[in-house]
Protein backbone atom coordinates (compact mmCIF):
# COMPACT_ATOMS: atom_id res chain seq x y z
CA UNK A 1 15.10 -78.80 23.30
CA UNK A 2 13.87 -76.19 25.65
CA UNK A 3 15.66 -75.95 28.67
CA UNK A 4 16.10 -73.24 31.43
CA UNK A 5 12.49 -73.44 33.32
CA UNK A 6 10.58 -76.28 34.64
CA UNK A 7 8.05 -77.41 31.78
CA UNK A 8 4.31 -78.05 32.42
CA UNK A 9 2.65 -81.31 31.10
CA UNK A 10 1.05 -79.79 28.14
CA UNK A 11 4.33 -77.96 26.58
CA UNK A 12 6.69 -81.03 27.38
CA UNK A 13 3.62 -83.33 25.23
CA UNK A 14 3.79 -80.21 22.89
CA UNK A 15 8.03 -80.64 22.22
CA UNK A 16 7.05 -84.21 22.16
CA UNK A 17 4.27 -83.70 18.58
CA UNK A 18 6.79 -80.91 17.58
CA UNK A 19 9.74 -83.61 17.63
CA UNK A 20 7.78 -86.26 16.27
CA UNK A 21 6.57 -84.45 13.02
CA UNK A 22 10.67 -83.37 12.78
CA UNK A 23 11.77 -87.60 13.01
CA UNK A 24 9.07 -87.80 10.34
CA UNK A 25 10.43 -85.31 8.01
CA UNK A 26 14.40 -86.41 8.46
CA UNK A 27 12.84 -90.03 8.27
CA UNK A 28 11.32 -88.59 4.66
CA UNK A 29 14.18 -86.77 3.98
CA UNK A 30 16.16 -90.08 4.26
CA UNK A 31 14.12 -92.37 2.05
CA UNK A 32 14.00 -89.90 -0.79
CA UNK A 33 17.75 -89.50 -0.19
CA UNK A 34 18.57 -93.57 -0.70
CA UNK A 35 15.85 -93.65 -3.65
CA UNK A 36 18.06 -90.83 -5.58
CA UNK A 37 20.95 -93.22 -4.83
CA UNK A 38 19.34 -96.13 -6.37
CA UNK A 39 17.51 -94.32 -8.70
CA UNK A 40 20.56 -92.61 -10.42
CA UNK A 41 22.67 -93.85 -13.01
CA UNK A 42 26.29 -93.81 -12.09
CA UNK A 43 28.42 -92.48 -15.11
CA UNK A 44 31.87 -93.60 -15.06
CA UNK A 45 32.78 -89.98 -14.39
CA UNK A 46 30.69 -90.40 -10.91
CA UNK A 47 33.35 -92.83 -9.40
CA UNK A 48 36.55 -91.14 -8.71
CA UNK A 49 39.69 -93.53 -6.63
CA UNK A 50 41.36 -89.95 -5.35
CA UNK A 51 39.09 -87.73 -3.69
CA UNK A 52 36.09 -85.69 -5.52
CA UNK A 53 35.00 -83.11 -7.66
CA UNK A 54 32.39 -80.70 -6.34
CA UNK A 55 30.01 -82.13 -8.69
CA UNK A 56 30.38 -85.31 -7.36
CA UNK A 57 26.73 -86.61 -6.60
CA UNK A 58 27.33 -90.34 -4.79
CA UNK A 59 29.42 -88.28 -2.37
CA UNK A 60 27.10 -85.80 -2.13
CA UNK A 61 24.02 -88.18 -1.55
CA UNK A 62 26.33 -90.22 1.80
CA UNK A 63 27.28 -86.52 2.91
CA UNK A 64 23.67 -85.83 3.38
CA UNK A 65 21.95 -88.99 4.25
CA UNK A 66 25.56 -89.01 7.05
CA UNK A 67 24.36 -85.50 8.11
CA UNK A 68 20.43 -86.81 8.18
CA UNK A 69 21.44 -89.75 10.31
CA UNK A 70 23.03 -87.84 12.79
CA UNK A 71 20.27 -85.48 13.04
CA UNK A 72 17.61 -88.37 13.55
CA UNK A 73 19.45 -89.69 16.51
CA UNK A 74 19.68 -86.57 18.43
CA UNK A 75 16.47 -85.84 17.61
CA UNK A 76 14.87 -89.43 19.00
CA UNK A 77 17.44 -89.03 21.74
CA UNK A 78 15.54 -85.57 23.04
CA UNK A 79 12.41 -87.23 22.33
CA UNK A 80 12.98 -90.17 24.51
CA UNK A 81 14.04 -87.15 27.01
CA UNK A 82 11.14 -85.14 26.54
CA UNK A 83 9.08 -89.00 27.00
CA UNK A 84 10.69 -89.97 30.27
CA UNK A 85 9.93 -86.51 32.04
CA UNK A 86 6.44 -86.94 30.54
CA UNK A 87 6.06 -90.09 32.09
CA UNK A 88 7.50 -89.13 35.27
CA UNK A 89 5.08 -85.78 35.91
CA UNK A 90 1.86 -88.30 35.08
CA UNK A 91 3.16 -91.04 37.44
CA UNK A 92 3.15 -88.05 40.34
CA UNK A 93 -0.37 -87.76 40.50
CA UNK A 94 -1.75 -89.08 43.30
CA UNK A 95 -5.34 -89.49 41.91
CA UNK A 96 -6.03 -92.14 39.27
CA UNK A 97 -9.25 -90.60 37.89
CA UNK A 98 -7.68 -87.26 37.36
CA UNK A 99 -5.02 -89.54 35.05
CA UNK A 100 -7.70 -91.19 33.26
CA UNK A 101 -9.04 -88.22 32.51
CA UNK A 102 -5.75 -87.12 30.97
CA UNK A 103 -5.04 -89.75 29.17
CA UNK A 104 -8.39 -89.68 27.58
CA UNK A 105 -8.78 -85.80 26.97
CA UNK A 106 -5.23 -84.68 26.19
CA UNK A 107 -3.75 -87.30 24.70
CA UNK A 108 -6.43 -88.90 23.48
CA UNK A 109 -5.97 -93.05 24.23
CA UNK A 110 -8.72 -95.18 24.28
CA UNK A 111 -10.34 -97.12 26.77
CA UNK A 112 -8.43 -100.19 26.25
CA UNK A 113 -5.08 -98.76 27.22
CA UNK A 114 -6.38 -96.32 29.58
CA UNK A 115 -7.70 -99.37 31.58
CA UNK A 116 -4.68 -101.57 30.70
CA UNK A 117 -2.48 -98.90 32.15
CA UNK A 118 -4.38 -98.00 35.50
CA UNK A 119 -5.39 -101.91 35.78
CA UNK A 120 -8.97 -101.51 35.48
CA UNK A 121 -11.81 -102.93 33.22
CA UNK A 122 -12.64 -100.87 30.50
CA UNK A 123 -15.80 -100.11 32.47
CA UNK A 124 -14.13 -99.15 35.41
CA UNK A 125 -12.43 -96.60 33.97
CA UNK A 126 -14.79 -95.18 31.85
CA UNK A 127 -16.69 -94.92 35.24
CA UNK A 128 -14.32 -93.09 36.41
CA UNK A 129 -14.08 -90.81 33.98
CA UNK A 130 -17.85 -89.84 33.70
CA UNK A 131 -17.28 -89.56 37.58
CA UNK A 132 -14.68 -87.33 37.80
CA UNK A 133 -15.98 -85.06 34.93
CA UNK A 134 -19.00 -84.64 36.40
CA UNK A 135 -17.95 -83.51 39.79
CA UNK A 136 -15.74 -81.26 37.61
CA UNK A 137 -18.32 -79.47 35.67
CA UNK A 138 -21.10 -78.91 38.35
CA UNK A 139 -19.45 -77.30 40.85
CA UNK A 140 -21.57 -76.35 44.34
CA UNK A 141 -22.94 -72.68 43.57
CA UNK A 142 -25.77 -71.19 45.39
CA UNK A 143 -27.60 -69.45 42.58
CA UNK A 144 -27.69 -72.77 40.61
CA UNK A 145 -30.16 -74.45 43.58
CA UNK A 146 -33.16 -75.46 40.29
């Protein structure tokens, strides 16, 4: 988690990806981790009542996929973070066709949810959009008169 500044939009959506492909990987990590428990024979030599041996690879298998879980909730739990501050620097701006704009540039939604969200027809906001990109891109210049 980065911490110490205040974050723009674009790095806090960029800790968001960064955490996301990390839940993916401990959420691999996991699976594979129960499959070699299944997957393994248990010897008679595997089960031990007092303690283990070093060797031991049940133990060693709930050790990890203990250590794994633990790391997948803090991870989600920062995500979550990283989501609600996210959510809460896109709800500040004051005009709607600058956020459908967002929403359709950076983060890439389509026109169903982008409408859905700003309670518009799919029309309406693509409107919008073509609107506000347009004033965007041909700015007033003098040279530029034909």
């Amino acid at each position: 988690m980065i911490s110490g500044k205040e974050l723009t939009l674009e790095e806090i959506i960029e800790e968001m990806n960064n955490l996301k492909k990390r839940i993916y990987s401990i959420a691999t990590q996991m699976e594979i981790n129960i499959s070699n428990i299944m997957v393994k024979a248990i010897t008679p030599n595997d089960v031990k009542v007092k303690g283990g041996k070093i060797g031991d690879k049940m133990t060693n298998f709930v050790i990890k996929d203990d250590e794994l879980k633990e790391e997948l909730e803090s991870k989600i739990a920062s995500y979550n973070e990283y989501r609600k501050k996210a959510i809460d620097k896109i709800e500040a701006t004051d005009d709607v066709n600058e956020r459908i704009v967002f929403y359709r540039d950076k983060l890439h939604w389509k026109w169903y949810d982008i409408a859905k969200t700003e309670n518009f027809s799919i029309r309406q906001a693509q409107r919008r959009y073509k609107i506000y990109k347009k004033s965007k891109d041909v700015a007033p210049c003098r040279d530029n008169l034909w």
